[in-house]
PDB file of N, CA and C in Angstrom:
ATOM      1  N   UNK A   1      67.564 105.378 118.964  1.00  0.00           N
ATOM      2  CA  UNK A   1      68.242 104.537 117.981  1.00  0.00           C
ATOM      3  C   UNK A   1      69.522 105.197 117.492  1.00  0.00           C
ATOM      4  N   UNK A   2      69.755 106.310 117.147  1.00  0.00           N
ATOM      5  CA  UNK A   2      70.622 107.283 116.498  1.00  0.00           C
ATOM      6  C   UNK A   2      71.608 107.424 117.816  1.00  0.00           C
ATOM      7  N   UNK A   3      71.748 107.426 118.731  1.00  0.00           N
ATOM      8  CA  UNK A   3      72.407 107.588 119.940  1.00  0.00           C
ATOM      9  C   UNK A   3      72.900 106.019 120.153  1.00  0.00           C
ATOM     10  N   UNK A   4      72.325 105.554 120.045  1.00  0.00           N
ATOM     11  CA  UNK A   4      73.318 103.502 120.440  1.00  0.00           C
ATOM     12  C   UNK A   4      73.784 103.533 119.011  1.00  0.00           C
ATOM     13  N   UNK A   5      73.600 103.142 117.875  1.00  0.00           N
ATOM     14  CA  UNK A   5      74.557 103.746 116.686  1.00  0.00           C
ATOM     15  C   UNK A   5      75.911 104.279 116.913  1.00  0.00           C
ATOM     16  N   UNK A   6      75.557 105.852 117.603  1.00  0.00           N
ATOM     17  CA  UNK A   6      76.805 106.316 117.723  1.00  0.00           C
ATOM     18  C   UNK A   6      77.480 106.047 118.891  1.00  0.00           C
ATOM     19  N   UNK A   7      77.206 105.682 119.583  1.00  0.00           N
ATOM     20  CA  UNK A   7      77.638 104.894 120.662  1.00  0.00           C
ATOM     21  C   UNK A   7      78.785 103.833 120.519  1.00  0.00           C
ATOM     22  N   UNK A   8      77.655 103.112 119.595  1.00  0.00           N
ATOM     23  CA  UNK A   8      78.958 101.741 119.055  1.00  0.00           C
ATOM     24  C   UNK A   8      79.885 102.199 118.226  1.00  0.00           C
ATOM     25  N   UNK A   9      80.013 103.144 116.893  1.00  0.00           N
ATOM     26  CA  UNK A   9      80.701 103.519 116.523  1.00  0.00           C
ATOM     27  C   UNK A   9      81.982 103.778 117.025  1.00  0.00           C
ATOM     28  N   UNK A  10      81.630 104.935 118.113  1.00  0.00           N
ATOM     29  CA  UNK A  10      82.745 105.353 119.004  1.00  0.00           C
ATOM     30  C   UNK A  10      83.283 104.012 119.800  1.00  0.00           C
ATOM     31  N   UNK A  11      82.791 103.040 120.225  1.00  0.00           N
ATOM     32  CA  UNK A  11      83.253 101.787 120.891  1.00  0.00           C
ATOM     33  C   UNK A  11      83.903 101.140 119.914  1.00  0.00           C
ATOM     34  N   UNK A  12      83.753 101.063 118.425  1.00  0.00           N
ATOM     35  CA  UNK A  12      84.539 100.497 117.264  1.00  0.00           C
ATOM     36  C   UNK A  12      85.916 100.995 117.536  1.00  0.00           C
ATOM     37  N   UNK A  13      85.745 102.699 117.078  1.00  0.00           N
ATOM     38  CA  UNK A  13      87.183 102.991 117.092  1.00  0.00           C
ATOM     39  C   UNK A  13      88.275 103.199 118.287  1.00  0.00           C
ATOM     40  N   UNK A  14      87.291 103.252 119.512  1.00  0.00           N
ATOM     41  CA  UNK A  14      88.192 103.410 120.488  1.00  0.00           C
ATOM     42  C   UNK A  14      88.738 101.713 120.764  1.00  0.00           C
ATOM     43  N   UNK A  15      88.284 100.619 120.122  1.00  0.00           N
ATOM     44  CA  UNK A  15      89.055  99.284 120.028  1.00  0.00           C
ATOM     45  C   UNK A  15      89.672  99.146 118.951  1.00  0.00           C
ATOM     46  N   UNK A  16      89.685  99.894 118.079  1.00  0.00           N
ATOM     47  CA  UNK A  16      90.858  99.624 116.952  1.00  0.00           C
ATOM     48  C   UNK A  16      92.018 100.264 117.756  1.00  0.00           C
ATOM     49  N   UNK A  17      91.577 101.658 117.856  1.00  0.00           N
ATOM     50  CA  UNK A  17      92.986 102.642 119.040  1.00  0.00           C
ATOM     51  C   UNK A  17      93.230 101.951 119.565  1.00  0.00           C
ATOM     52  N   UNK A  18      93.191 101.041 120.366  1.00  0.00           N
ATOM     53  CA  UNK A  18      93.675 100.446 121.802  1.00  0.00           C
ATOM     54  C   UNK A  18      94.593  99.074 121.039  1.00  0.00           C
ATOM     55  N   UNK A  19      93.837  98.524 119.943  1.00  0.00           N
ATOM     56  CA  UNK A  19      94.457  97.312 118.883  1.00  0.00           C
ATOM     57  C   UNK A  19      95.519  98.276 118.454  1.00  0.00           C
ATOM     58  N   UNK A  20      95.778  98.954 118.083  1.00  0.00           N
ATOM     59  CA  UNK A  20      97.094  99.621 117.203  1.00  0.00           C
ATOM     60  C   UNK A  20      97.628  99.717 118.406  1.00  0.00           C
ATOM     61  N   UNK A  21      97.041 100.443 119.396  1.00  0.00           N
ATOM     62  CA  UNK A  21      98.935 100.637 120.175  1.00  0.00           C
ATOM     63  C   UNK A  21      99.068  99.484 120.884  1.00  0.00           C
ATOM     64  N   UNK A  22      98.855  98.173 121.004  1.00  0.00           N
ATOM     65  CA  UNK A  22      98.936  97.349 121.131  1.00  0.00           C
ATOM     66  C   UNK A  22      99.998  96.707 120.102  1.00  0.00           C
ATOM     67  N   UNK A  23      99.497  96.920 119.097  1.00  0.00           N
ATOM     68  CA  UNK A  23     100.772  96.334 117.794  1.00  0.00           C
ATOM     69  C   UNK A  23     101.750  97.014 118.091  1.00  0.00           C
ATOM     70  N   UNK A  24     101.562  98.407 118.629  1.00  0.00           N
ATOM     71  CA  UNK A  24     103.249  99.283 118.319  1.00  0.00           C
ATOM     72  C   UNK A  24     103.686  99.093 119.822  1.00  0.00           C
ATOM     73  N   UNK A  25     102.932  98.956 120.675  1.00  0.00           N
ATOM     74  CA  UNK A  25     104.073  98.147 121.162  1.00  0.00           C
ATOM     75  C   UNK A  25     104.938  96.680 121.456  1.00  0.00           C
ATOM     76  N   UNK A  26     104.227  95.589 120.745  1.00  0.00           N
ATOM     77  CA  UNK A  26     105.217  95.178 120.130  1.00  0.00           C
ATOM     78  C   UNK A  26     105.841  95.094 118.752  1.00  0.00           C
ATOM     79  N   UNK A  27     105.861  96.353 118.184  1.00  0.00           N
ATOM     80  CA  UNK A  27     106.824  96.854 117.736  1.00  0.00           C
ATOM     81  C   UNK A  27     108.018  97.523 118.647  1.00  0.00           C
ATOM     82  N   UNK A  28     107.770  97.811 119.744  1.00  0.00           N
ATOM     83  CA  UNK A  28     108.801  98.238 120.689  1.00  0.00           C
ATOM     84  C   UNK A  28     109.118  99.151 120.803  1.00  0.00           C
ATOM     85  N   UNK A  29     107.697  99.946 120.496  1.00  0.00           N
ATOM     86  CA  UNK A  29     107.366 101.655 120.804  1.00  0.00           C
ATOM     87  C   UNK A  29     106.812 101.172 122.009  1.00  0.00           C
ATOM     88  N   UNK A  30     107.977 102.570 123.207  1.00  0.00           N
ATOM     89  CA  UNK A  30     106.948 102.552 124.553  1.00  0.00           C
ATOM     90  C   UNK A  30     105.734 103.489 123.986  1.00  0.00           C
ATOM     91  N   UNK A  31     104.585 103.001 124.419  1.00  0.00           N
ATOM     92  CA  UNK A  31     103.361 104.171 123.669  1.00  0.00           C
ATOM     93  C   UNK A  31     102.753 104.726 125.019  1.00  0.00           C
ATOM     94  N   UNK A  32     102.981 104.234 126.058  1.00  0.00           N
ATOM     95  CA  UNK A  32     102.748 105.010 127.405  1.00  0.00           C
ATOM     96  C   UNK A  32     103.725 106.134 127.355  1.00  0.00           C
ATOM     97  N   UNK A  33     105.216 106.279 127.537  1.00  0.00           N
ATOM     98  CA  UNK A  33     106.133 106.921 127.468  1.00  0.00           C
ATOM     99  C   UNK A  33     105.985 108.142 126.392  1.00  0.00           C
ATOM    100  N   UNK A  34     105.648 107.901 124.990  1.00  0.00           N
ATOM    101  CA  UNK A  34     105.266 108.632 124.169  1.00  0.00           C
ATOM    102  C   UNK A  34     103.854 109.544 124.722  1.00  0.00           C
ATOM    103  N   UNK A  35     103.073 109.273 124.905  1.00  0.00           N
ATOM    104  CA  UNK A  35     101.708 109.540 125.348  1.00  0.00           C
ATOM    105  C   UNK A  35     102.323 110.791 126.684  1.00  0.00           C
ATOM    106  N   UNK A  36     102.972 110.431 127.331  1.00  0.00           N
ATOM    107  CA  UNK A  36     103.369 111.216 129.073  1.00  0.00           C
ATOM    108  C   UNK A  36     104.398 112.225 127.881  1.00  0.00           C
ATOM    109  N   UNK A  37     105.120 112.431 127.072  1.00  0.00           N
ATOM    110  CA  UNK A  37     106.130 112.814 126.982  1.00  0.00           C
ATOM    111  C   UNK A  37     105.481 113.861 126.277  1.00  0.00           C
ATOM    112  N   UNK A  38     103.892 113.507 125.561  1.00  0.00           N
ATOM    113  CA  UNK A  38     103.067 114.442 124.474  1.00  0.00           C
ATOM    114  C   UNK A  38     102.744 115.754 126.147  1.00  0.00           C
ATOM    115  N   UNK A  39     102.844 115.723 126.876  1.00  0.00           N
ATOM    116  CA  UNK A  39     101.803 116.306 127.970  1.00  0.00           C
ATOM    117  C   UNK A  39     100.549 115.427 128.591  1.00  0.00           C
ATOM    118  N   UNK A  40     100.537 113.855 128.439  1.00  0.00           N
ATOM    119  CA  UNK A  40      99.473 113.212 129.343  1.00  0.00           C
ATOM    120  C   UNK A  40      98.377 113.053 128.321  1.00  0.00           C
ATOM    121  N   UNK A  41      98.499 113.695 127.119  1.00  0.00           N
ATOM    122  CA  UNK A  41      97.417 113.935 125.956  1.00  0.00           C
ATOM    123  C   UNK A  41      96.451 114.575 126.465  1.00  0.00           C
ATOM    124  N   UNK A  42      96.339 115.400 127.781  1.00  0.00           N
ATOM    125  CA  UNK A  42      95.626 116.150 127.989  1.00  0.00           C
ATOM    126  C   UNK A  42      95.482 117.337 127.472  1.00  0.00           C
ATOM    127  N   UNK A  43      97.242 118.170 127.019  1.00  0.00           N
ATOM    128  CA  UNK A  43      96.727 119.068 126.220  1.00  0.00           C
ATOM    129  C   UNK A  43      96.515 119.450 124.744  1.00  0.00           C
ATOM    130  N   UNK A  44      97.570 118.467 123.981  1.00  0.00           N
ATOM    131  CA  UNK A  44      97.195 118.084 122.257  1.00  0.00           C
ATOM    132  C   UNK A  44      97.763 116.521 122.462  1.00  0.00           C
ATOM    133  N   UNK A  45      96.483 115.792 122.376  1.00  0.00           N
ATOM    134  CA  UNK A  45      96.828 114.388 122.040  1.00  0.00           C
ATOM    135  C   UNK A  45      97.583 114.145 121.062  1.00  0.00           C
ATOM    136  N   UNK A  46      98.664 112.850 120.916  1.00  0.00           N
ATOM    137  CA  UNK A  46      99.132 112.921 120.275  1.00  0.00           C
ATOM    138  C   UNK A  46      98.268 111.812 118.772  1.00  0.00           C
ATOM    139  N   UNK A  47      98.525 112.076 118.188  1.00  0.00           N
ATOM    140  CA  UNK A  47      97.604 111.036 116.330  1.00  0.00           C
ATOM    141  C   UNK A  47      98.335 109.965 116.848  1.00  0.00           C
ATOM    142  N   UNK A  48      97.195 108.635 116.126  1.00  0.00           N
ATOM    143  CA  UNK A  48      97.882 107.129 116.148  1.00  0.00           C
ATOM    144  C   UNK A  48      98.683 107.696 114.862  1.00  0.00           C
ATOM    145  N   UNK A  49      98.902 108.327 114.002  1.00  0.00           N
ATOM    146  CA  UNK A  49      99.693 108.399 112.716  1.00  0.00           C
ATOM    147  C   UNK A  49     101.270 108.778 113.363  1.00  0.00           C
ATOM    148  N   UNK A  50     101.277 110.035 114.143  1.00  0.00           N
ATOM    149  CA  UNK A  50     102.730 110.353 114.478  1.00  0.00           C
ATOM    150  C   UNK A  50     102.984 108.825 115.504  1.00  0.00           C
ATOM    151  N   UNK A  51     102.172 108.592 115.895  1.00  0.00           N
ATOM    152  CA  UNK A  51     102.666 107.131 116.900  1.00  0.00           C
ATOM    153  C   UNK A  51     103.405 105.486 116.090  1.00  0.00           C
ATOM    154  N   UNK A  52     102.916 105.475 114.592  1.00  0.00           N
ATOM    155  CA  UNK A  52     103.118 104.969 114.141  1.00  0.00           C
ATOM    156  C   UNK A  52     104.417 105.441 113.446  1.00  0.00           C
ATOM    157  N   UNK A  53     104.531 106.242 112.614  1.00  0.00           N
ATOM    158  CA  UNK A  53     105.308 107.212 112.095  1.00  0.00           C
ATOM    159  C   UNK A  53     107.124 107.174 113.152  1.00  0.00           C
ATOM    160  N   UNK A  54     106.668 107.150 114.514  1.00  0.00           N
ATOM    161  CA  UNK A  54     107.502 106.735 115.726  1.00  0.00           C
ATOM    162  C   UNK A  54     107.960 105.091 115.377  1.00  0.00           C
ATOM    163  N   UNK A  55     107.189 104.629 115.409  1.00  0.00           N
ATOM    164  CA  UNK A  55     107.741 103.373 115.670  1.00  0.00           C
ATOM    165  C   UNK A  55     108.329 102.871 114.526  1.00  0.00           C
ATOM    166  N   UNK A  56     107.948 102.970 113.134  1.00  0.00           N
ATOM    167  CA  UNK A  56     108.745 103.049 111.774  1.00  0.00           C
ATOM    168  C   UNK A  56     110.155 103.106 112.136  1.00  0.00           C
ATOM    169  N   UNK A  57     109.949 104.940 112.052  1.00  0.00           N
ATOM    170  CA  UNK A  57     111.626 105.238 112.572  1.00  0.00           C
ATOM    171  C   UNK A  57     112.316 104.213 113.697  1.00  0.00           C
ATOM    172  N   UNK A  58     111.542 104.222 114.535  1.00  0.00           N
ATOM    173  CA  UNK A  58     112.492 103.623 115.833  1.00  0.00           C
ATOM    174  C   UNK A  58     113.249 102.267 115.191  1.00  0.00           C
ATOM    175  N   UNK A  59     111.895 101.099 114.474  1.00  0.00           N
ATOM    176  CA  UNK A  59     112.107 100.035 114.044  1.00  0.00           C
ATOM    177  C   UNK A  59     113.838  99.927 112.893  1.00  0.00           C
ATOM    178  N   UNK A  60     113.769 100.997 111.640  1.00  0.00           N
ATOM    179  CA  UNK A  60     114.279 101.560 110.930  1.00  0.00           C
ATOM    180  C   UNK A  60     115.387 101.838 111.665  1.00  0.00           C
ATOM    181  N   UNK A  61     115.625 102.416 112.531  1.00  0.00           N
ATOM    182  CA  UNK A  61     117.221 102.926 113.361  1.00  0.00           C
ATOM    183  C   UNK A  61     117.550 101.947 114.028  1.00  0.00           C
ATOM    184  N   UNK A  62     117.176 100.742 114.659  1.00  0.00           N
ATOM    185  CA  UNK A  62     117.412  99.913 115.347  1.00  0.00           C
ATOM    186  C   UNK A  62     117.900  98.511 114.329  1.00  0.00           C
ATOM    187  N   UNK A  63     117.701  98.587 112.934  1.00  0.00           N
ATOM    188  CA  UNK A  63     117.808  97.527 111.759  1.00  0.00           C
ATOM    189  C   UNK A  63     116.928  96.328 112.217  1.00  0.00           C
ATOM    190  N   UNK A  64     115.792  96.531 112.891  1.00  0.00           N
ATOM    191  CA  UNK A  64     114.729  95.746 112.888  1.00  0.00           C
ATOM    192  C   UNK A  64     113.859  95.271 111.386  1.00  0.00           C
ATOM    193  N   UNK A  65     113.848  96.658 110.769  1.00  0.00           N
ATOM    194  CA  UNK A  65     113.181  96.420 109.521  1.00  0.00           C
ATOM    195  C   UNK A  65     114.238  97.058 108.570  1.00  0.00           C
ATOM    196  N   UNK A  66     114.186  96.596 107.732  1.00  0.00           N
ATOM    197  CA  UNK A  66     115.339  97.120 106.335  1.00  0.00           C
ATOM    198  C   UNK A  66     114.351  97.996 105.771  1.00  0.00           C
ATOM    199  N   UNK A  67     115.721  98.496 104.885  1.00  0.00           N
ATOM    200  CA  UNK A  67     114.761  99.898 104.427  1.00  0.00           C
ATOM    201  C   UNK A  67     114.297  98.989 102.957  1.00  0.00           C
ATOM    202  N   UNK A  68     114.469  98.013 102.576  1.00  0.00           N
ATOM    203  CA  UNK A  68     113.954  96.878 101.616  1.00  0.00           C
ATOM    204  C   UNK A  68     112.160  96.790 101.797  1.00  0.00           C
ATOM    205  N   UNK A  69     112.217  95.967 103.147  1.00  0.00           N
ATOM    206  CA  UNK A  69     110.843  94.985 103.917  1.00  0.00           C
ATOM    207  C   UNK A  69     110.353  96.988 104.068  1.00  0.00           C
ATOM    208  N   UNK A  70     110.595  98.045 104.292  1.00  0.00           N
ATOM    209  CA  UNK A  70     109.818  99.073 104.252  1.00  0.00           C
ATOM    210  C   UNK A  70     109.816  99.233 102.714  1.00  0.00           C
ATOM    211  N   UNK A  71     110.224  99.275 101.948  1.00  0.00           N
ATOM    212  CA  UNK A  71     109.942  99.957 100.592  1.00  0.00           C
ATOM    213  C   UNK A  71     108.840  98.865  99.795  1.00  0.00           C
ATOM    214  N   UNK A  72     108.955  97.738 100.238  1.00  0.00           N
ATOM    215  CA  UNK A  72     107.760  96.408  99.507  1.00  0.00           C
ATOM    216  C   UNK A  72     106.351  97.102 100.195  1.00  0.00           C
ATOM    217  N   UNK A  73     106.758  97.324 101.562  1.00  0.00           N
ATOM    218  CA  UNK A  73     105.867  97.636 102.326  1.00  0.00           C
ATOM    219  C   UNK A  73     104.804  98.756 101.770  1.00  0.00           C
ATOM    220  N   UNK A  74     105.554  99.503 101.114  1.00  0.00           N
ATOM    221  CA  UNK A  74     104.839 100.775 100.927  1.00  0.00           C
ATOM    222  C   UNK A  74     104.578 100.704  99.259  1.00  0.00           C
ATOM    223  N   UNK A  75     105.126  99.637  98.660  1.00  0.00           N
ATOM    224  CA  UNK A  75     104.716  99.614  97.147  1.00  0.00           C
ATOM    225  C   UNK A  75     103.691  98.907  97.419  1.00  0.00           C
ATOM    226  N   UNK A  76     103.262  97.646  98.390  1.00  0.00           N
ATOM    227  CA  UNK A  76     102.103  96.937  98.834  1.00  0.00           C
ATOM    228  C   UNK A  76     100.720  97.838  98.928  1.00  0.00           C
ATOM    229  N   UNK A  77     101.277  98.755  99.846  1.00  0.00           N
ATOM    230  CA  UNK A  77     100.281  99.563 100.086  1.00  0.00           C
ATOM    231  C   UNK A  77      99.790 100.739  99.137  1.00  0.00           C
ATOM    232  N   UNK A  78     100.645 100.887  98.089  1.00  0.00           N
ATOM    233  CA  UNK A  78     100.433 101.978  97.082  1.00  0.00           C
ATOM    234  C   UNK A  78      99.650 101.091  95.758  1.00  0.00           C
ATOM    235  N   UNK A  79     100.047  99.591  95.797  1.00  0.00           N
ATOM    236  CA  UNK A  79      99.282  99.021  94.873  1.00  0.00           C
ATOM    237  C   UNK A  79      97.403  98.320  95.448  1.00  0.00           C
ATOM    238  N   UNK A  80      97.334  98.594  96.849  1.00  0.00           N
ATOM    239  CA  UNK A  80      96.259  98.267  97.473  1.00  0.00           C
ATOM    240  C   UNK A  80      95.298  99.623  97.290  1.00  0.00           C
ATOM    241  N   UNK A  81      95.939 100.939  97.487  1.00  0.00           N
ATOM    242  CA  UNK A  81      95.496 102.061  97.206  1.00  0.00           C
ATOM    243  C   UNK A  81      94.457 102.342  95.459  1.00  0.00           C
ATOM    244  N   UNK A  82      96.075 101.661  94.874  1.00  0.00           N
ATOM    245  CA  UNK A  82      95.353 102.024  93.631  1.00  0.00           C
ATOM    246  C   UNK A  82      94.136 100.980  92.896  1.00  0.00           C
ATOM    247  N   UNK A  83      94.054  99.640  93.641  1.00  0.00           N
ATOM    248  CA  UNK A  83      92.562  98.557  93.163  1.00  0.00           C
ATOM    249  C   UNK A  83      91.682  99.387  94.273  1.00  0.00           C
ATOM    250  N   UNK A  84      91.995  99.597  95.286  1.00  0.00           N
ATOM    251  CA  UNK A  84      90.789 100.533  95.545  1.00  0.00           C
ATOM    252  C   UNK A  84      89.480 101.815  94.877  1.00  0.00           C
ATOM    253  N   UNK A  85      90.824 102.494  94.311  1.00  0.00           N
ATOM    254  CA  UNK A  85      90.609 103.464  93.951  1.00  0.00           C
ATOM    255  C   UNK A  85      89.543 103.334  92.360  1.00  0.00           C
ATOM    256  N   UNK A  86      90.305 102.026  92.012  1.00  0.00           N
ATOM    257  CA  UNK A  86      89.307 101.542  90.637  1.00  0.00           C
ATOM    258  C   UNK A  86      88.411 101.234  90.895  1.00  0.00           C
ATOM    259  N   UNK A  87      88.238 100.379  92.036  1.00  0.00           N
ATOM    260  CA  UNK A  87      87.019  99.922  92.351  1.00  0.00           C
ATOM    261  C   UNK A  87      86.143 100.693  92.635  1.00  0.00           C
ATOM    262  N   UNK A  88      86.420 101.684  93.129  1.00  0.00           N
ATOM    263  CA  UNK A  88      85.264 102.679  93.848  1.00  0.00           C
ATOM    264  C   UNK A  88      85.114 103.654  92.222  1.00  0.00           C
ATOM    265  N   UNK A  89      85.714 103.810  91.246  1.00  0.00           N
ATOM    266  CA  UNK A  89      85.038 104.614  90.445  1.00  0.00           C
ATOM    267  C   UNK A  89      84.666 103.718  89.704  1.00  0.00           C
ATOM    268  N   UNK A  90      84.730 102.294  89.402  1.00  0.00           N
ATOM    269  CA  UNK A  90      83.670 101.750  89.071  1.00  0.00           C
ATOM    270  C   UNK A  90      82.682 102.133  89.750  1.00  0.00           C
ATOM    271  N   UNK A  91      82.222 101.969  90.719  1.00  0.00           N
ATOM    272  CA  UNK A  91      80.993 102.282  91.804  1.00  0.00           C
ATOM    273  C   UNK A  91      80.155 102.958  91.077  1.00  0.00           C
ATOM    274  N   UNK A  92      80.972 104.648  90.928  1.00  0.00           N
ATOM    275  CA  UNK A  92      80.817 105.952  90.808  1.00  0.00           C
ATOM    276  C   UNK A  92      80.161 105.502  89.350  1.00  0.00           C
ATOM    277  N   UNK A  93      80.078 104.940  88.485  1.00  0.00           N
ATOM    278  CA  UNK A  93      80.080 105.211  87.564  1.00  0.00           C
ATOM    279  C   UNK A  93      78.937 104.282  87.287  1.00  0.00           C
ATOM    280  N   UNK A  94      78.787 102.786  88.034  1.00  0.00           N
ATOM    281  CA  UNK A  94      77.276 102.744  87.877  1.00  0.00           C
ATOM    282  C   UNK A  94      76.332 102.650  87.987  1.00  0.00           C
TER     283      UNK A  94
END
């Protein structure tokens, strides 16, 4: 039982991985190119974070995204952070 569990787990995230670089590339990150350019990720894979982190910038230098639609972006996500964060010490607390 404890072994198909982790089984699927690992099948969860290795389909989110495959869903993200899917988004970044169309965002219009080559993520094959990135991946060959890390060493094949055979010898330090590269993080979906620096992969993302890539395509930001790329998006950002190319005036795909304004540095506006990034700054909502990241107050979005800093105000999603912080109802989280209440919510869960509600939790904590009863």
């Amino acid at each position: 039982m404890g072994l198909l569990v982790f089984q699927v787990v690992g099948l969860s995230s290795q389909v989110l991985g495959c869903g993200i670089c899917i988004y970044l590339n169309a965002l219009r990150l080559d993520v094959t190119a990135e991946i060959e350019l890390n060493g094949g990720g055979t010898s330090t894979p590269i993080s979906l974070e620096e992969l993302c982190t890539k395509a930001v910038d790329l998006n950002l230098k190319n005036d795909i995204f304004s540095a506006e639609d990034f700054q909502q972006a990241e107050q979005a996500l800093l105000g999603a952070m912080e109802a989280w964060k209440k919510a869960d010490l509600v939790k904590c607390v009863e």
